[in-house]
Each structure stands twice: as C-alpha cells, then as structure tokens.
C-alpha atoms as a PDB file:
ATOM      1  CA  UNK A   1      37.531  -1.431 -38.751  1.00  0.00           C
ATOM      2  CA  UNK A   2      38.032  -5.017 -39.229  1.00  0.00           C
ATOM      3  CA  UNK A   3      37.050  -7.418 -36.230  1.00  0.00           C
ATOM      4  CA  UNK A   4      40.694  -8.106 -34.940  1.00  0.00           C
ATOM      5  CA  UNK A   5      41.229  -4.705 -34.857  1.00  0.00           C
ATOM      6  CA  UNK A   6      38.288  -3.737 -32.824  1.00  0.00           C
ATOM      7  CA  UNK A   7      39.125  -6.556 -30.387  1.00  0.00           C
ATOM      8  CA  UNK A   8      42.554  -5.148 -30.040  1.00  0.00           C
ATOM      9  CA  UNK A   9      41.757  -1.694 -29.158  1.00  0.00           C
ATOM     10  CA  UNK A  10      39.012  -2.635 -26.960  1.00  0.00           C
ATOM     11  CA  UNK A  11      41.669  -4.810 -25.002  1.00  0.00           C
ATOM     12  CA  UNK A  12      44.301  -1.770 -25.043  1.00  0.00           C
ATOM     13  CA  UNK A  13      41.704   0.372 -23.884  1.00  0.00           C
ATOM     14  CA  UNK A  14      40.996  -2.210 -20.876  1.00  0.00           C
ATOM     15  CA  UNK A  15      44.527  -2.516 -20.264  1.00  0.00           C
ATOM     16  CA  UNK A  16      44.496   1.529 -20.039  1.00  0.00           C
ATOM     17  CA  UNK A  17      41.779   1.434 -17.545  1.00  0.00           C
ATOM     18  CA  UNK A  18      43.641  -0.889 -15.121  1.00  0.00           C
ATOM     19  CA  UNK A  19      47.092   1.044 -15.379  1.00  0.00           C
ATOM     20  CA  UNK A  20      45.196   4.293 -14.322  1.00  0.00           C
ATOM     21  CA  UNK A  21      42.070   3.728 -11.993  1.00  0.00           C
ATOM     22  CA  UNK A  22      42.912   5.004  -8.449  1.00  0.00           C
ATOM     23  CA  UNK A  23      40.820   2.552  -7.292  1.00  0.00           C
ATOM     24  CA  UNK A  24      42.668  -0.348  -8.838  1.00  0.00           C
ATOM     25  CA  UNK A  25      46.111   0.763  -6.996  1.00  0.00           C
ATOM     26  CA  UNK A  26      47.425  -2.107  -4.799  1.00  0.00           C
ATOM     27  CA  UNK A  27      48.005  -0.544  -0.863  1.00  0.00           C
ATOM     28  CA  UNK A  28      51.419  -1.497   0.747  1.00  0.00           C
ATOM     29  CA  UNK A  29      51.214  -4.425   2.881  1.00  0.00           C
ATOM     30  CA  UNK A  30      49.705  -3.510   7.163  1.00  0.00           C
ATOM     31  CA  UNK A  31      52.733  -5.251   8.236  1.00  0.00           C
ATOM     32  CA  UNK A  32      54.707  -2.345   6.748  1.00  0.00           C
ATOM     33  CA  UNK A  33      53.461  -0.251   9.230  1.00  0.00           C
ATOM     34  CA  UNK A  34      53.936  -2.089  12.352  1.00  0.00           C
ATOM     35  CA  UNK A  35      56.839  -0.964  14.778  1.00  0.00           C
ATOM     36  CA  UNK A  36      59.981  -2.684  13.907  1.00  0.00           C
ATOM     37  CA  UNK A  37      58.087  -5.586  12.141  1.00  0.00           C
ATOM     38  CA  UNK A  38      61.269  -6.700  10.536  1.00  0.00           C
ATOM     39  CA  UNK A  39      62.847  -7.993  13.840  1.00  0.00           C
ATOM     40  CA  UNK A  40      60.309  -9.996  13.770  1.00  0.00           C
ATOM     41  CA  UNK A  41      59.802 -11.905  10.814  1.00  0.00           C
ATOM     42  CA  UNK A  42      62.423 -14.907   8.862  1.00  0.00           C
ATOM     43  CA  UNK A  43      62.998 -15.465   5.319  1.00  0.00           C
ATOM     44  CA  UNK A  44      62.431 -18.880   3.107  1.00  0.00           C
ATOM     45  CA  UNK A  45      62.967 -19.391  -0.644  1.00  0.00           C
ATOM     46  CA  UNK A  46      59.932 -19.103  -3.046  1.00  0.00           C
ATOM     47  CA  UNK A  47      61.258 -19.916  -6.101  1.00  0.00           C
ATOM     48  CA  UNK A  48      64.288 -18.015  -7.830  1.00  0.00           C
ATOM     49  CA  UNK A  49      63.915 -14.975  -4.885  1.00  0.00           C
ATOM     50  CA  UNK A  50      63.785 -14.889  -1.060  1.00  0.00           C
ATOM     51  CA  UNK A  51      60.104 -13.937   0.648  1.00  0.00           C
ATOM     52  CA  UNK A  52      59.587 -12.861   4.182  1.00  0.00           C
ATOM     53  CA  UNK A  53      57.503 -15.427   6.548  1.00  0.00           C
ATOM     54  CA  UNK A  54      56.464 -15.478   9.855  1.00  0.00           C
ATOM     55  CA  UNK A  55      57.948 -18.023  12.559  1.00  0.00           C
ATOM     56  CA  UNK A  56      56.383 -20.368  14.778  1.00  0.00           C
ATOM     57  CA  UNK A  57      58.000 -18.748  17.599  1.00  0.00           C
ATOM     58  CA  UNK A  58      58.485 -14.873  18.357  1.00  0.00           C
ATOM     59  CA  UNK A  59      62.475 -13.818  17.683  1.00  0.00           C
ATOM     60  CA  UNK A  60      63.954 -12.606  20.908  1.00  0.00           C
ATOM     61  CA  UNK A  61      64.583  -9.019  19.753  1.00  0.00           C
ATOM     62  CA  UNK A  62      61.051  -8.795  18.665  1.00  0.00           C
ATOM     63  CA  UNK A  63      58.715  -6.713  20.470  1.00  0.00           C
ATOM     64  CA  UNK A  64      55.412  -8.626  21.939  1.00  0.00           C
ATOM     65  CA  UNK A  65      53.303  -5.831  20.793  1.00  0.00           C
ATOM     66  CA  UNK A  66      54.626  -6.004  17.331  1.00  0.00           C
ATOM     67  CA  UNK A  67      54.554  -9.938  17.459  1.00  0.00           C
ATOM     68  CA  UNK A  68      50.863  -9.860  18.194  1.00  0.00           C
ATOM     69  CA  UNK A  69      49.815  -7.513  15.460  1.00  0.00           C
ATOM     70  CA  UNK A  70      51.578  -9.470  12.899  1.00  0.00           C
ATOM     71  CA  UNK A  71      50.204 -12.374  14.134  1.00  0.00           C
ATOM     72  CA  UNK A  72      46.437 -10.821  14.018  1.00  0.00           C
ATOM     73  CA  UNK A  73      47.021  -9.671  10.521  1.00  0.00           C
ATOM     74  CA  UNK A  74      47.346 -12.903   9.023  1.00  0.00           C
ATOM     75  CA  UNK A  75      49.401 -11.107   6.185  1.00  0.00           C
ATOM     76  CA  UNK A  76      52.482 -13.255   6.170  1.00  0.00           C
ATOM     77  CA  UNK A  77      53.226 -17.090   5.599  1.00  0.00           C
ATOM     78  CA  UNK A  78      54.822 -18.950   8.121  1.00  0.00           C
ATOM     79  CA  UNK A  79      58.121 -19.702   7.743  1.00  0.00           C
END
C-alpha cells in the first residue's frame, strides 16, 4: 500500500473509532433535567440560529428551586 493510502485508512479507521466508542457519546445537557427549566431561561442570537441563555434576573413564572439549580450549574450563557 502506497503511503497516502495508509494515511487514509488509518484516518477512516480513527474516524470509525469516534462514531462508535460509548465512551465518546456526548450526555444531554443537566439543565435538561431540571423541573420546568424552560420557564426559566431567554433566548439571544448566535449567529444564523437562536441559543438559549440565562437572565440576569429570575422570570416570574420560574420556580426558585429551578432558578437556583440552573444557576449552580453554570451550563448556560447569560443572556
């Protein structure tokens, strides 16, 4: 085998190794899993899409238990 070839399955094969090691997967975000965590977040523009953020301020529908573990998490920008 030539030496482009080799380099090309050896990157394939790497490539193969990322899509399917369990321990590679990416979890879903702890936020996800806080009660009614979407009352209490905003939105701003990041680029061509919208992303959630946090606010300086705690929404009025949002619950203060959910409020503080968001804000412990750390997870989220501010908006």
């Amino acid at each position: 085998m030539s030496r482009p070839t080799l380099m090309a399955v050896a990157m394939f094969i790497g490539v193969l190794l990322v899509m399917f090691n369990p321990s590679m997967e990416v979890s879903p975000p702890t936020y996800l899993g806080i009660c009614e965590w979407r009352e209490c977040v905003g939105e701003k523009p990041a680029g061509s899409h919208m992303m959630i953020c946090l606010p300086e301020e705690r929404p009025e529908n949002c619950l203060q238990e959910s409020w503080d573990q968001l804000t412990e998490l750390n997870e989220l920008e501010p908006c």
